[in-house]
C-alpha atoms as a PDB file:
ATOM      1  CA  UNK A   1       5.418 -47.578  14.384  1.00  0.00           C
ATOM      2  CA  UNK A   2       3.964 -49.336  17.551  1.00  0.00           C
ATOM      3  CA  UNK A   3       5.501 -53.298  17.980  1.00  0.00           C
ATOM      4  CA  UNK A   4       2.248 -54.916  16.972  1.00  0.00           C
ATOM      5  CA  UNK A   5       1.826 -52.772  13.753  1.00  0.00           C
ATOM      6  CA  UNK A   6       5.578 -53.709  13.113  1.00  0.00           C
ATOM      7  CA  UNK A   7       4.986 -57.563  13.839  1.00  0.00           C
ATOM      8  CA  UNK A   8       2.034 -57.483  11.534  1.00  0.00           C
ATOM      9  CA  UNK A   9       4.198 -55.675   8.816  1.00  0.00           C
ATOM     10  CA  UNK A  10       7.185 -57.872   9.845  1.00  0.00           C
ATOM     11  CA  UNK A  11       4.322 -61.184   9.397  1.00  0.00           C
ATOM     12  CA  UNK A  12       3.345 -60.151   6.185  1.00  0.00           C
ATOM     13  CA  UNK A  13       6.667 -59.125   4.650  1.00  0.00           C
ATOM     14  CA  UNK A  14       7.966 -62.995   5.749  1.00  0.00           C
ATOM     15  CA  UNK A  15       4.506 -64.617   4.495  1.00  0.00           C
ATOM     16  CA  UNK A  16       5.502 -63.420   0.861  1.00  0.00           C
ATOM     17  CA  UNK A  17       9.036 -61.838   0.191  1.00  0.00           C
ATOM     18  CA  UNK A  18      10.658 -64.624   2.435  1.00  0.00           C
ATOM     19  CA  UNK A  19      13.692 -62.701   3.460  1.00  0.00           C
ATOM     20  CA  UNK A  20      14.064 -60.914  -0.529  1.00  0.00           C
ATOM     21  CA  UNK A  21      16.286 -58.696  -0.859  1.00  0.00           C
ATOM     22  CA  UNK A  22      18.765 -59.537   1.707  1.00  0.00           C
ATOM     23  CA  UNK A  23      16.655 -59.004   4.391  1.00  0.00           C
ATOM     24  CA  UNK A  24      16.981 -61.434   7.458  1.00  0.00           C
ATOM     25  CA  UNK A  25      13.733 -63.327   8.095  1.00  0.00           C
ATOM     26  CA  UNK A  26      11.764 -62.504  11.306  1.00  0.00           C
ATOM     27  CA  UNK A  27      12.713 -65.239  14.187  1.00  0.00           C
ATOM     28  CA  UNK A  28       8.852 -66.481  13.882  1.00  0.00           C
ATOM     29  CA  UNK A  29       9.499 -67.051  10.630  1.00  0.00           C
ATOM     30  CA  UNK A  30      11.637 -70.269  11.184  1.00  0.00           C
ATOM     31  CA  UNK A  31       9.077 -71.828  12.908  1.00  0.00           C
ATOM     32  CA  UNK A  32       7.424 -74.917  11.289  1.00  0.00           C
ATOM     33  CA  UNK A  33       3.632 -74.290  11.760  1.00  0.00           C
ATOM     34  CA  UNK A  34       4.605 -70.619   9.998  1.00  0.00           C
ATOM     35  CA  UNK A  35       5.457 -72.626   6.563  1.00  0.00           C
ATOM     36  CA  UNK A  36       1.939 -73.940   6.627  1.00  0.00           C
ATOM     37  CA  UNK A  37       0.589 -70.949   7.136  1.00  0.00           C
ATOM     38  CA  UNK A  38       2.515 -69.142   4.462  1.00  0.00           C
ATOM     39  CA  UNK A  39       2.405 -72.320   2.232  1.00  0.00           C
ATOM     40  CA  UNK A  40      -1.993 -72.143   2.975  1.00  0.00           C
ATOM     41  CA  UNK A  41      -2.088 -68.001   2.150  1.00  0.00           C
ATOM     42  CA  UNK A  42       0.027 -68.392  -1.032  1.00  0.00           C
ATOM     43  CA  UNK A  43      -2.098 -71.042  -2.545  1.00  0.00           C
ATOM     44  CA  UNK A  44      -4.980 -69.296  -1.414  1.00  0.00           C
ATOM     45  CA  UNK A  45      -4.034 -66.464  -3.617  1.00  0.00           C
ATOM     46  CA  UNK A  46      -2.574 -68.849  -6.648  1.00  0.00           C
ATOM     47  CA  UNK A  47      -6.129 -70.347  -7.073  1.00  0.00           C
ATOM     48  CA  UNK A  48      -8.255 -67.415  -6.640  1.00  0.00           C
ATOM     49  CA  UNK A  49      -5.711 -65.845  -9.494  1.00  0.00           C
ATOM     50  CA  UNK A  50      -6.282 -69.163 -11.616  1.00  0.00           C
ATOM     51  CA  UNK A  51     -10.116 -68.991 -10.827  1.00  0.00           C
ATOM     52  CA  UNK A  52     -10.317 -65.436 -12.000  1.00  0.00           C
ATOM     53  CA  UNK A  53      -8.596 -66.126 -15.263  1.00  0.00           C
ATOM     54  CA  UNK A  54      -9.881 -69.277 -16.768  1.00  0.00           C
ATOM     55  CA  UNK A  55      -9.521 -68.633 -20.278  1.00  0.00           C
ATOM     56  CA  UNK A  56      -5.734 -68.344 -19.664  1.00  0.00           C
ATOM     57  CA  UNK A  57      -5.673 -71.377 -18.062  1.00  0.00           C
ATOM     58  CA  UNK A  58      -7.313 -73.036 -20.765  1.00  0.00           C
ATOM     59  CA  UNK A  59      -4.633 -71.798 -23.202  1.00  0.00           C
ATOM     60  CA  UNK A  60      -1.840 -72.291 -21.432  1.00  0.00           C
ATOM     61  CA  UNK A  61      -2.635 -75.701 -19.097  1.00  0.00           C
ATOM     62  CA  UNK A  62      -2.723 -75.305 -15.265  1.00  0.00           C
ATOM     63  CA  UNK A  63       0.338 -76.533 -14.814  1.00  0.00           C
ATOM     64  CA  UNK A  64       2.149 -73.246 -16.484  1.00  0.00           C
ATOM     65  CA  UNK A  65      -0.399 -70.756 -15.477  1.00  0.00           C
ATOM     66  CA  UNK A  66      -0.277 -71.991 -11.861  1.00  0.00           C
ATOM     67  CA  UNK A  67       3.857 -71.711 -11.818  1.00  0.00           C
ATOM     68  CA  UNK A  68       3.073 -67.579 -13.535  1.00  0.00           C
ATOM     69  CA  UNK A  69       0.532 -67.203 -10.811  1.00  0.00           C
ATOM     70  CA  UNK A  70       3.199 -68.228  -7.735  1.00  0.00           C
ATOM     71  CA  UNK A  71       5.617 -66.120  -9.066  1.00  0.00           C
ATOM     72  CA  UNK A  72       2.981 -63.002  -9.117  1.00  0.00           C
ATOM     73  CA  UNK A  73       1.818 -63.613  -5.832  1.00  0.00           C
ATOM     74  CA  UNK A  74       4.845 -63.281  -4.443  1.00  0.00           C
ATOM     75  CA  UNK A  75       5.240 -59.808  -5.307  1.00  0.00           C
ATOM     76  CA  UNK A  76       1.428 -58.313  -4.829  1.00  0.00           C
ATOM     77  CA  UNK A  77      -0.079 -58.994  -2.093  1.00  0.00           C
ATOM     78  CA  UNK A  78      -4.114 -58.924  -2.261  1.00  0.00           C
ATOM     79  CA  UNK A  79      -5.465 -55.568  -1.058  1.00  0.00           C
ATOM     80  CA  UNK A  80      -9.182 -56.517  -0.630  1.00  0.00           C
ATOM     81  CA  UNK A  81     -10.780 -59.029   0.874  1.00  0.00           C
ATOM     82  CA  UNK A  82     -12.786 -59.837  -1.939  1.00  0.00           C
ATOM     83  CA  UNK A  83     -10.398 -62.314  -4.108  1.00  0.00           C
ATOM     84  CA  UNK A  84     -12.552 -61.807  -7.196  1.00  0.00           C
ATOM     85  CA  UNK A  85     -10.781 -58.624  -7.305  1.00  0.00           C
ATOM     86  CA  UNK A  86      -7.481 -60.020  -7.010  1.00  0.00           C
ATOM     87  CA  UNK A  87      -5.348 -59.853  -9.522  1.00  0.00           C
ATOM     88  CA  UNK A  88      -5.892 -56.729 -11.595  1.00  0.00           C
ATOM     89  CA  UNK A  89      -2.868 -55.668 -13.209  1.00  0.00           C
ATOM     90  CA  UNK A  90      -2.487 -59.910 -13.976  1.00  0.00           C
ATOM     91  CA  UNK A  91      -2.018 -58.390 -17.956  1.00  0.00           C
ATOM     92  CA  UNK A  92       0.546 -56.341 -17.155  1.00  0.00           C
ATOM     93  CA  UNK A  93       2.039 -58.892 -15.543  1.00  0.00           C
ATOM     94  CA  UNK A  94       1.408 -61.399 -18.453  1.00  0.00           C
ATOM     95  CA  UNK A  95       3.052 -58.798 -20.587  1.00  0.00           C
ATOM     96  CA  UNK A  96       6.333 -57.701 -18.858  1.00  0.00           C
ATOM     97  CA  UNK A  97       6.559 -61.470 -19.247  1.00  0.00           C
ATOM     98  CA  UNK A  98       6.042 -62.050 -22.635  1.00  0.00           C
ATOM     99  CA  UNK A  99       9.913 -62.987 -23.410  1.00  0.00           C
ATOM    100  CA  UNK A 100       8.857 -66.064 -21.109  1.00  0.00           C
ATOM    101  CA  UNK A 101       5.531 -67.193 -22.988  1.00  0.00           C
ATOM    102  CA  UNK A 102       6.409 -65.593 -26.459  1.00  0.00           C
ATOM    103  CA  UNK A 103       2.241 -65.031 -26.314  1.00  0.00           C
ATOM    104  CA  UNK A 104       1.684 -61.871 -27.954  1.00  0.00           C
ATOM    105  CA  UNK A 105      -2.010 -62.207 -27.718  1.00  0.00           C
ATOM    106  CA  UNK A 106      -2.192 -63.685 -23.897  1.00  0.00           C
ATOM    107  CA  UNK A 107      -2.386 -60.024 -22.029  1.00  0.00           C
ATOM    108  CA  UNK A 108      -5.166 -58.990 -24.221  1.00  0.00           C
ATOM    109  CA  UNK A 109      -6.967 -62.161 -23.429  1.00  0.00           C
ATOM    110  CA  UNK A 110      -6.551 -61.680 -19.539  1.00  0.00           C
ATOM    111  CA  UNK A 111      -7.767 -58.282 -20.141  1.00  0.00           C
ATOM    112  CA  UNK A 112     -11.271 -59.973 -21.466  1.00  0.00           C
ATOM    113  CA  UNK A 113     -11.045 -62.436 -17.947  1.00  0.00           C
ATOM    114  CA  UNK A 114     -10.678 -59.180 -16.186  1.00  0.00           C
ATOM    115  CA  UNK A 115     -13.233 -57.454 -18.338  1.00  0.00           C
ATOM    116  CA  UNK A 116     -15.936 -60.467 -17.264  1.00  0.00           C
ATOM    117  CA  UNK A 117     -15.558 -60.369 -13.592  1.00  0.00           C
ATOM    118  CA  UNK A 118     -15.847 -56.412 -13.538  1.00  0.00           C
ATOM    119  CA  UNK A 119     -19.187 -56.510 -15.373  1.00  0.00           C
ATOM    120  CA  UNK A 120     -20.197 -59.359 -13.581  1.00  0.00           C
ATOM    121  CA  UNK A 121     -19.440 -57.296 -10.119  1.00  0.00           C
ATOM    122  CA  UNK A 122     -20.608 -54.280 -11.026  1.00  0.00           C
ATOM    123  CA  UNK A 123     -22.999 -52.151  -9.415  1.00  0.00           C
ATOM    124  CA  UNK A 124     -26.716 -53.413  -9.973  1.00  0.00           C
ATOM    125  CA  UNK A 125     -27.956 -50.188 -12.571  1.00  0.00           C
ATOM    126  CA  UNK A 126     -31.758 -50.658 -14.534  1.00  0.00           C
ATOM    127  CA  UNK A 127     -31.736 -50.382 -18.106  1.00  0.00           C
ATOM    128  CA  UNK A 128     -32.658 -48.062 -20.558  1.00  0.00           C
ATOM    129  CA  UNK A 129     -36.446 -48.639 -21.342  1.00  0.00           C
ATOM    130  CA  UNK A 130     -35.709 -49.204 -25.451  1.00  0.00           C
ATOM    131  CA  UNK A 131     -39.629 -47.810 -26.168  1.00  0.00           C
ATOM    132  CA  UNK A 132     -39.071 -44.688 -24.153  1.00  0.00           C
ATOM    133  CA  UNK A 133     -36.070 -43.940 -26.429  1.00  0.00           C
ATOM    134  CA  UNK A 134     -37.765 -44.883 -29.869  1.00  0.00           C
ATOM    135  CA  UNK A 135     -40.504 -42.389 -28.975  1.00  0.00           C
ATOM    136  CA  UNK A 136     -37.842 -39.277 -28.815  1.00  0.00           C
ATOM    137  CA  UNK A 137     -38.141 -37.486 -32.010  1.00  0.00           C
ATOM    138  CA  UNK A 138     -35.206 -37.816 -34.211  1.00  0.00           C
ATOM    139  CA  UNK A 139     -34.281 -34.401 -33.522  1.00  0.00           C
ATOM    140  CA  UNK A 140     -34.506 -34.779 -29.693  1.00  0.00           C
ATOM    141  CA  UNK A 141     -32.654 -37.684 -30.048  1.00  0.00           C
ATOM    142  CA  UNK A 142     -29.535 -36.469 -31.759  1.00  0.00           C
ATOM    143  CA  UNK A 143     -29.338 -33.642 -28.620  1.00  0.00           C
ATOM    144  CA  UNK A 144     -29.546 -36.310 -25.711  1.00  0.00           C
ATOM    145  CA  UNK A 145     -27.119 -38.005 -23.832  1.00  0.00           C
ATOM    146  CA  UNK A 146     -27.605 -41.614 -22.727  1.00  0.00           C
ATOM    147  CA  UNK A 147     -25.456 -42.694 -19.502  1.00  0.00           C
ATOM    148  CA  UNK A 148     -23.493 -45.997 -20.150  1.00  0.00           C
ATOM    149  CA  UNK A 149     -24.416 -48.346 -17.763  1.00  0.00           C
ATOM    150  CA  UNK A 150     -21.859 -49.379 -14.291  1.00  0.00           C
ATOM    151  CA  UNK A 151     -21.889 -52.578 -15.421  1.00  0.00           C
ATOM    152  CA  UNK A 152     -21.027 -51.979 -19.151  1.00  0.00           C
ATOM    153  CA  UNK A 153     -17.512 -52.644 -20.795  1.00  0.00           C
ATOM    154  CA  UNK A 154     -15.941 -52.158 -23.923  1.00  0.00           C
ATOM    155  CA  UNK A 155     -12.681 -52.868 -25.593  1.00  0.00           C
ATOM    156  CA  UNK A 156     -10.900 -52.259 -29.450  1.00  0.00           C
ATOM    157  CA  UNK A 157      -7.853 -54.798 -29.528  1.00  0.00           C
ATOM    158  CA  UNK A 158      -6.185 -53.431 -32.883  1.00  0.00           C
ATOM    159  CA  UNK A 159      -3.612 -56.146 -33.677  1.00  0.00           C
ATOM    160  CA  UNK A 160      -5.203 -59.210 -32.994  1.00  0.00           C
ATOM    161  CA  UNK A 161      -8.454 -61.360 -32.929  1.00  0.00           C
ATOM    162  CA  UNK A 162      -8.627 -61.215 -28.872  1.00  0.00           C
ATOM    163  CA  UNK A 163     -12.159 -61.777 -29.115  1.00  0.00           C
ATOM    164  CA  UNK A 164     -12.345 -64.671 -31.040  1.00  0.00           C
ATOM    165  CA  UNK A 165      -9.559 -66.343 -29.194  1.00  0.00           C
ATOM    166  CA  UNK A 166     -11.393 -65.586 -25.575  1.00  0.00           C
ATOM    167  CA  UNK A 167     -14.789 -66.573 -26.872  1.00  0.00           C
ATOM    168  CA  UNK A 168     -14.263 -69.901 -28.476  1.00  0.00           C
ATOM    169  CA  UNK A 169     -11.933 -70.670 -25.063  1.00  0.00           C
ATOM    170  CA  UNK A 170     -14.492 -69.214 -23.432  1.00  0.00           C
ATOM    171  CA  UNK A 171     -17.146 -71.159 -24.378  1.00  0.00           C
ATOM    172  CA  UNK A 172     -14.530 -74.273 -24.792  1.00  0.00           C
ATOM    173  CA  UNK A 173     -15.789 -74.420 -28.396  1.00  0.00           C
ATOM    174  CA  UNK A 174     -13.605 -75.764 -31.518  1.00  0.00           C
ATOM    175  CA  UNK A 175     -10.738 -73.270 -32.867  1.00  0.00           C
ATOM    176  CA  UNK A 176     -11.128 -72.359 -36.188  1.00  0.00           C
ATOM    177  CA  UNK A 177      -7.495 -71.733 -37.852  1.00  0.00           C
ATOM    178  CA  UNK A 178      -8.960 -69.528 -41.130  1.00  0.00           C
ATOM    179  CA  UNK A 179     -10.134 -66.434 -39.145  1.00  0.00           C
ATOM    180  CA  UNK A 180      -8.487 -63.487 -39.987  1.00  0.00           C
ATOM    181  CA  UNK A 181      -5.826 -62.788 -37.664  1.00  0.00           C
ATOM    182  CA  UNK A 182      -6.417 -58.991 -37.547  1.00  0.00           C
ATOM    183  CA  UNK A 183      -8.107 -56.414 -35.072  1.00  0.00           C
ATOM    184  CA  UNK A 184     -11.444 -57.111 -32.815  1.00  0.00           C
ATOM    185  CA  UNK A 185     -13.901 -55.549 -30.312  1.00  0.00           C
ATOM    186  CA  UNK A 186     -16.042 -56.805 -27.589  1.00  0.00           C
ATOM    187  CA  UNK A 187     -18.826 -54.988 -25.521  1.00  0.00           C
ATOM    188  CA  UNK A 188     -19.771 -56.772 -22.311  1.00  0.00           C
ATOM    189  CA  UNK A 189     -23.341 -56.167 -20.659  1.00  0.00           C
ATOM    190  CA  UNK A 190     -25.424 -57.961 -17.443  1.00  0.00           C
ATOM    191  CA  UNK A 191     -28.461 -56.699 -18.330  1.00  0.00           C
ATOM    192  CA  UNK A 192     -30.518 -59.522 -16.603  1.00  0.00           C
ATOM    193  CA  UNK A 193     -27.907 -60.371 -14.043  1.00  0.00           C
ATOM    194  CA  UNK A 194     -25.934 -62.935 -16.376  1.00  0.00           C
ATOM    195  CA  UNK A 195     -22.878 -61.123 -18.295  1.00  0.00           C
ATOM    196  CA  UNK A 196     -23.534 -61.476 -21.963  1.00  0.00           C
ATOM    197  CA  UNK A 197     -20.715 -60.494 -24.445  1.00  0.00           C
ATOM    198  CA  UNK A 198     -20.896 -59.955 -27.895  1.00  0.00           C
ATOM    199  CA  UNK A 199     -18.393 -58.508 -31.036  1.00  0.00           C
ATOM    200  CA  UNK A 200     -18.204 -54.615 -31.159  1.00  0.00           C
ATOM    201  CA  UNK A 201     -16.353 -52.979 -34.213  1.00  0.00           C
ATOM    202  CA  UNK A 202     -13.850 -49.783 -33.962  1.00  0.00           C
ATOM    203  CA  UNK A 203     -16.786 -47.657 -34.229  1.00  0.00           C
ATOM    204  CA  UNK A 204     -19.082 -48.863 -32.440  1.00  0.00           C
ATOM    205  CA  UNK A 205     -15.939 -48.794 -29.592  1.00  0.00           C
ATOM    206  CA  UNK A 206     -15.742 -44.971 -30.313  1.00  0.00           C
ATOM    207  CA  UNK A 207     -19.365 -44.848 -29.831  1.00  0.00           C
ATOM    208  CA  UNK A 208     -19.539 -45.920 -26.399  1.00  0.00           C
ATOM    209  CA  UNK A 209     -16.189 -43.977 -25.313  1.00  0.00           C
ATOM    210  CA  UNK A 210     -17.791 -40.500 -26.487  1.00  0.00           C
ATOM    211  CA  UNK A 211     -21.123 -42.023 -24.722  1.00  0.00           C
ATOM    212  CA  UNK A 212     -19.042 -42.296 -21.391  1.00  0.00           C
ATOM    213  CA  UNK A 213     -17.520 -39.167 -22.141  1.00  0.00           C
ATOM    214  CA  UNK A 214     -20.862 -37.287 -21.524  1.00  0.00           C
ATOM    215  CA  UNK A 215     -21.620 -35.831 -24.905  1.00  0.00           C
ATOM    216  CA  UNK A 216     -24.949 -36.007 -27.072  1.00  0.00           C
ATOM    217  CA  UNK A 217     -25.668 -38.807 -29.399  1.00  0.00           C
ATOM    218  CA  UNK A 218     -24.978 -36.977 -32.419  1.00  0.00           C
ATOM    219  CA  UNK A 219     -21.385 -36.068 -31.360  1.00  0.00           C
ATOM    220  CA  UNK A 220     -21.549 -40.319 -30.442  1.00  0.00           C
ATOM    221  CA  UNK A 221     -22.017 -40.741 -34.103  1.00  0.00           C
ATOM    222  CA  UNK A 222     -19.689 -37.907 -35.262  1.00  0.00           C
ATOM    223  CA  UNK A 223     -16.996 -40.155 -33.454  1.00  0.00           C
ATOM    224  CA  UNK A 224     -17.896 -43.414 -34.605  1.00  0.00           C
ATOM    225  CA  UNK A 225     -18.098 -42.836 -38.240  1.00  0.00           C
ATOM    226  CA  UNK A 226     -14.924 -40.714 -38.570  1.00  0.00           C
ATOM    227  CA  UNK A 227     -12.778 -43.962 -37.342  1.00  0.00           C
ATOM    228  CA  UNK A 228     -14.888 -46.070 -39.303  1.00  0.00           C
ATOM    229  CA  UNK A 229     -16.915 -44.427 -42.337  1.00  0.00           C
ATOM    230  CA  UNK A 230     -19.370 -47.473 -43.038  1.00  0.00           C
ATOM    231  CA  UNK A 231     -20.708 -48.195 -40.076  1.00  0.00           C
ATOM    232  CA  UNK A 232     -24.646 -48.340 -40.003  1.00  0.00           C
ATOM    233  CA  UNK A 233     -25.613 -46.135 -37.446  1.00  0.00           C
ATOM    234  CA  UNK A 234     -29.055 -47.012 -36.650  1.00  0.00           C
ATOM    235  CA  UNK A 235     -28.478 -50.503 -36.823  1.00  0.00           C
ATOM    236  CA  UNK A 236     -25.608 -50.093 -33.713  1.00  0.00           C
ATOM    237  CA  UNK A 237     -27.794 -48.535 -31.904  1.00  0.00           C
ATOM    238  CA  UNK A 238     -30.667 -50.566 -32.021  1.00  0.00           C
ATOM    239  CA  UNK A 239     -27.948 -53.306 -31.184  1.00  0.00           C
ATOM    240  CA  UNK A 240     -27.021 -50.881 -28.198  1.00  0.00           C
ATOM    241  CA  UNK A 241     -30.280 -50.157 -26.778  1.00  0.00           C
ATOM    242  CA  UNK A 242     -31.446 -53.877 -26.628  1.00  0.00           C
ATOM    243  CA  UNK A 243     -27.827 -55.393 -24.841  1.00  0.00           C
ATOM    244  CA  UNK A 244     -28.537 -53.244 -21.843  1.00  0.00           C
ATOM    245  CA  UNK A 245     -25.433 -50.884 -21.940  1.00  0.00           C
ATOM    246  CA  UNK A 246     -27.564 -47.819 -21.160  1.00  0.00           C
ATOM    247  CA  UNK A 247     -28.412 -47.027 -17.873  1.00  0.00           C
ATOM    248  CA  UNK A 248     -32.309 -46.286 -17.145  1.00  0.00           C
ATOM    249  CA  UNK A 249     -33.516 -42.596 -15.882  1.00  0.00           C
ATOM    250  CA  UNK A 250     -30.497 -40.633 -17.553  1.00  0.00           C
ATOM    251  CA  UNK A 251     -31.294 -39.343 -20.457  1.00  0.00           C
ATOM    252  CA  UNK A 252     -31.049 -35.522 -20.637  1.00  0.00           C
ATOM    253  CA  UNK A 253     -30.470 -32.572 -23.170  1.00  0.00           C
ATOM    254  CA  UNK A 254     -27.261 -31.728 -24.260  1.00  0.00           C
ATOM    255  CA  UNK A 255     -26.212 -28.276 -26.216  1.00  0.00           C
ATOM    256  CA  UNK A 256     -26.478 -28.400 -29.564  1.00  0.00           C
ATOM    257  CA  UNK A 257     -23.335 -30.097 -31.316  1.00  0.00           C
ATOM    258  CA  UNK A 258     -24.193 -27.958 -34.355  1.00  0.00           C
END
C-alpha cells in the first residue's frame, strides 16, 4: 500500500471507528479542525439515514431514531455517493437491535422506507399498454410472459400489519387500534413518475414472484391460487395491468405449462 492510499485509509478509519478496537488514533487525528470535520461527515450521514427513513422517525421521535442512526454510522461507512442509497441493510440493523426497541414490527416498516426510495430510483421502464394485452386471446394469454417492471416492488409480511402501520404513518393519517393485527402485502409502482403503493394479498405476492421468475401467466396463476385458493384471478390482474408493474415491449411466448 503506497503512503497516500494508507493516509486515506488511515483518514477514514479515524473519521468513524475513532481509535475502536484498541487501535491508536492517527497523529492528525488529534487535531482540532479534524473533530469538525469528522463531527460535519457523521451528521452528514445521520440525516441522510433519518431522511431516508421517515416513517421510522415518525414512530419512534427524532430524538431516538437520530441516537440508532449515530450508532449505525459508526460502523458502515456510505459506499456511494448517492446518500439516497445509504443505508440499506438499516432493517437488519433495526432488528439485531430489537432487545433495545422491543419493536417487533419496526424492521419490517424500514423495509417499506427502503422499498419507496428503490422504486422511486429505479430505472425509468414504459408500461405495459393494458389494450394490447386485453386483445391477446385467452389462450395466448395463459402462454405469455409479462416482464415485471425495474421499478416494481413487492412484499408479503406474514406476522404483522406492516402495511397498515407504514401507510397511515406514511400518510401521517389517524391510527386505527381495531385492525386486525395479522399478516399484509404491499406492491409499489411509479408508473407516471410518482411512486404509488397499494395493499397486495399472499397471492397476489406469489403472482408477481413467479412473474419475475420468467414463467407464463398461467404458471403465475398456478402459484397464486395454491397459497391462497380464493383469490379472483382476473380481478388481480386487471388490478396489475392498470398500476404499471409490467414493463412495455416484453411480452413473449412461453412453452406450454400443460
Amino acid at each position: 500500500m503506497t503512503s497516500l492510499a494508507r493516509f486515506h485509509d488511515d483518514f477514514v478509519k479515524a473519521l468513524y471507528a475513532q481509535g475502536s478496537g484498541g487501535e491508536p488514533l492517527p497523529a492528525f487525528a488529534a487535531q482540532r479542525g479534524f473533530n469538525v470535520y469528522r463531527n460535519t461527515v457523521l451528521k452528514t450521514c445521520i440525516d441522510a439515514l433519518q431522511a431516508n427513513y421517515p416513517t421510522i422517525d415518525r414512530l419512534v421521535g427524532s430524538a431516538w431514531l437520530r441516537e440508532l442512526c449515530s450508532a449505525y454510522v459508526r460502523l458502515h461507512r456510505p459506499t456511494d455517493v448517492r446518500l439516497i442509497e445509504y443505508g440499506a441493510d438499516f432493517a437488519d440493523f433495526l432488528e439485531r437491535s430489537s432487545l433495545e426497541h422491543e419493536l417487533d414490527y419496526l424492521p419490517d416498516v424500514a423495509r417499506l422506507d427502503r422499498m419507496w426510495l428503490d422504486v422511486h430510483s429505479a430505472a425509468d421502464e414504459p408500461c405495459i399498454d393494458v389494450d394490447a394485452v386485453a386483445s391477446i386471446a385467452p389462450d395466448a394469454l395463459a402462454n405469455t410472459v409479462l416482464c415485471v417492471s425495474p421499478s416494481a416492488r413487492w412484499r408479503w409480511f406474514p406476522a404483522y400489519p406492516i402495511y397498515t402501520i407504514w401507510r397511515t404513518n406514511r400518510e401521517v393519517g389517524e391510527w386505527r387500534g381495531d385492525i386486525a393485527w395479522q399478516g399484509e402485502g404491499v406492491l409499489m409502482t411509479r408508473p407516471d413518475g410518482a411512486v404509488r403503493w397499494q395493499a397486495a394479498s399472499v397471492g397476489t405476492c406469489a403472482f408477481l414472484d413467479a412473474c419475475a421468475g420468467g414463467v407464463s401467466l398461467a404458471r403465475a396463476a398456478q402459484a397464486a391460487t395454491e397459497i391462497e385458493p380464493a383469490l379472483a384471478l382476473d380481478r388481480m390482474f386487471a388490478q396489475l395491468l392498470t398500476s404499471g408493474c409490467f414493463a412495455a415491449d416484453c411480452a413473449a411466448n412461453a412453452p406450454s405449462p400443460w
